[in-house]
Protein backbone atom coordinates (compact mmCIF):
# COMPACT_ATOMS: atom_id res chain seq x y z
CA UNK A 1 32.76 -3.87 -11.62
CA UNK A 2 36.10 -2.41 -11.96
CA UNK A 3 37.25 0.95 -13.97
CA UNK A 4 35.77 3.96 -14.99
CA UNK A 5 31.71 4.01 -16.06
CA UNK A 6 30.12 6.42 -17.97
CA UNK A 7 29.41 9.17 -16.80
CA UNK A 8 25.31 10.40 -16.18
CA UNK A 9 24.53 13.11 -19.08
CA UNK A 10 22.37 14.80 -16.09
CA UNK A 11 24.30 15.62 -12.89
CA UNK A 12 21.66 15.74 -9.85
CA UNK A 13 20.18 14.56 -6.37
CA UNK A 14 17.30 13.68 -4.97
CA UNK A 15 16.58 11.27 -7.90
CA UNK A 16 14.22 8.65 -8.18
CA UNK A 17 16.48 4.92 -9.47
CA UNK A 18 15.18 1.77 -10.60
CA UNK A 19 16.52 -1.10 -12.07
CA UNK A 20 14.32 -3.36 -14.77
CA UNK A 21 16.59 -6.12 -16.05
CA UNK A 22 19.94 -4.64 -17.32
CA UNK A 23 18.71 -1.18 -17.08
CA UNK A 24 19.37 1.33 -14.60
CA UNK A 25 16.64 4.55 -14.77
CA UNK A 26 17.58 7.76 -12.92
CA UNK A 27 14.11 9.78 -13.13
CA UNK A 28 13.78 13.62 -11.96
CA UNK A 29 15.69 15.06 -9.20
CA UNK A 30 17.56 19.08 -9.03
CA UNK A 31 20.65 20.48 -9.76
CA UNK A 32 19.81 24.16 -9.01
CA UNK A 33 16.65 23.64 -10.82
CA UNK A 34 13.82 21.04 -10.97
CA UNK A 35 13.89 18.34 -12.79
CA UNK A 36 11.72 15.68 -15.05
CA UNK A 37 14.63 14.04 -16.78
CA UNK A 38 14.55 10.16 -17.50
CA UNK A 39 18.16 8.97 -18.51
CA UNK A 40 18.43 4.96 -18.46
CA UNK A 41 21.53 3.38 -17.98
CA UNK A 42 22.71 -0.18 -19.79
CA UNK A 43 24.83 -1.81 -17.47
CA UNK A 44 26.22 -4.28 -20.51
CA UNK A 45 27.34 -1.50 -22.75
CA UNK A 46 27.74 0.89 -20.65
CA UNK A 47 26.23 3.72 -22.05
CA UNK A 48 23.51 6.22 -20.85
CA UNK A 49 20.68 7.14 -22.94
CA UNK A 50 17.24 9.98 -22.43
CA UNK A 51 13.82 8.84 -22.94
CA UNK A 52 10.84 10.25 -22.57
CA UNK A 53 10.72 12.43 -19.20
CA UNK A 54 7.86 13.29 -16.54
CA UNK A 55 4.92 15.67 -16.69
CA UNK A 56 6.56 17.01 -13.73
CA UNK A 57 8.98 18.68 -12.13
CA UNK A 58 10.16 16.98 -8.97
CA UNK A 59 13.30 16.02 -6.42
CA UNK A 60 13.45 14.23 -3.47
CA UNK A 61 11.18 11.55 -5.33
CA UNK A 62 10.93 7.78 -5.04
CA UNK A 63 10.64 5.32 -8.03
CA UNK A 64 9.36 1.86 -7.81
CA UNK A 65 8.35 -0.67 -11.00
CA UNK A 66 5.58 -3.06 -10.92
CA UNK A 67 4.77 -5.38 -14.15
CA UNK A 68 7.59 -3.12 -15.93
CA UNK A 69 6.21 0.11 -15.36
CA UNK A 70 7.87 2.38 -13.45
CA UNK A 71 5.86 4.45 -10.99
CA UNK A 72 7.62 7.82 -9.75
CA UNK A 73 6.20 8.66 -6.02
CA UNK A 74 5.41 11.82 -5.01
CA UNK A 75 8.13 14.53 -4.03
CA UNK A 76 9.06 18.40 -3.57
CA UNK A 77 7.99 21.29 -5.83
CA UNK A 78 10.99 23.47 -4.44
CA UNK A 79 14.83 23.62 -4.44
CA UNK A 80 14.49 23.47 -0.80
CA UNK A 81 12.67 20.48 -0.10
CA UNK A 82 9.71 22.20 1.47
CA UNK A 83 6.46 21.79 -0.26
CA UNK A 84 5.69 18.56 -0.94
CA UNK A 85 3.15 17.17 -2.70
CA UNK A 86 0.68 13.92 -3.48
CA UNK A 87 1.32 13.40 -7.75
CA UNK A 88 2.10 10.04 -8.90
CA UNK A 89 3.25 9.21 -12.41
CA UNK A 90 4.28 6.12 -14.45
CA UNK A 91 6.22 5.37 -17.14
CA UNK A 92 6.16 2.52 -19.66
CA UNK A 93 9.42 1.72 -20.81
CA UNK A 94 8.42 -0.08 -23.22
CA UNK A 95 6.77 2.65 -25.02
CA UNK A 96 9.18 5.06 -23.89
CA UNK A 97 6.06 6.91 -22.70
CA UNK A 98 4.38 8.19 -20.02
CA UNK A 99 0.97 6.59 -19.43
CA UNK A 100 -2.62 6.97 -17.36
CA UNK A 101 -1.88 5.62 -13.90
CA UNK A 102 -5.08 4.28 -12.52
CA UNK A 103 -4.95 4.75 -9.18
CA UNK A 104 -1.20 6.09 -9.00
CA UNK A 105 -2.69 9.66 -7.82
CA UNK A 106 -2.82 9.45 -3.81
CA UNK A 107 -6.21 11.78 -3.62
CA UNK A 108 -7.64 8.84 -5.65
């Protein structure tokens, strides 16, 4: 890669990033507040796009896929990191929804 990128429409940390084919997806994260963003982007044109975001607020998260869904991993419930909590979410991006995840809840 060489030259400037596009630049992400959401600037933040403690994101959750996966890649599924061509496709980067930055989910969640803060920037002075919470966040349940989903911007995706194409590496081949790049450009960004938003799809459907979270049910929740959350930074300091961790995103993994399995059979093309994307599962977003816990995280905190503050701007300082603090409290933490247990809810797990997917994400179809196929659908460009969020969907049930069986299981996905750690209490479960």
């Amino acid at each position: 890669m060489s030259g400037n990128k596009a630049s992400m429409p959401t600037a933040r940390r403690g994101f959750g990033i996966v890649l599924i084919g061509q496709s980067i997806y930055v989910i969640g994260g803060g920037n002075g507040s919470l966040l349940s963003t989903n911007e995706v982007y194409d590496i081949a044109s790049d450009t960004w796009s938003t799809k459907a975001g979270m049910p929740t607020l959350r930074q300091y998260t961790m995103a993994a896929t399995l059979n093309g869904i994307i599962y977003v991993i816990g995280g905190a419930t503050s701007n300082s990191g603090a409290t933490n909590f247990t809810t797990n979410e997917a994400y179809n991006p196929a659908l460009n929804a969020c969907i049930p995840a069986r299981y996905a809840d750690s209490k479960k």
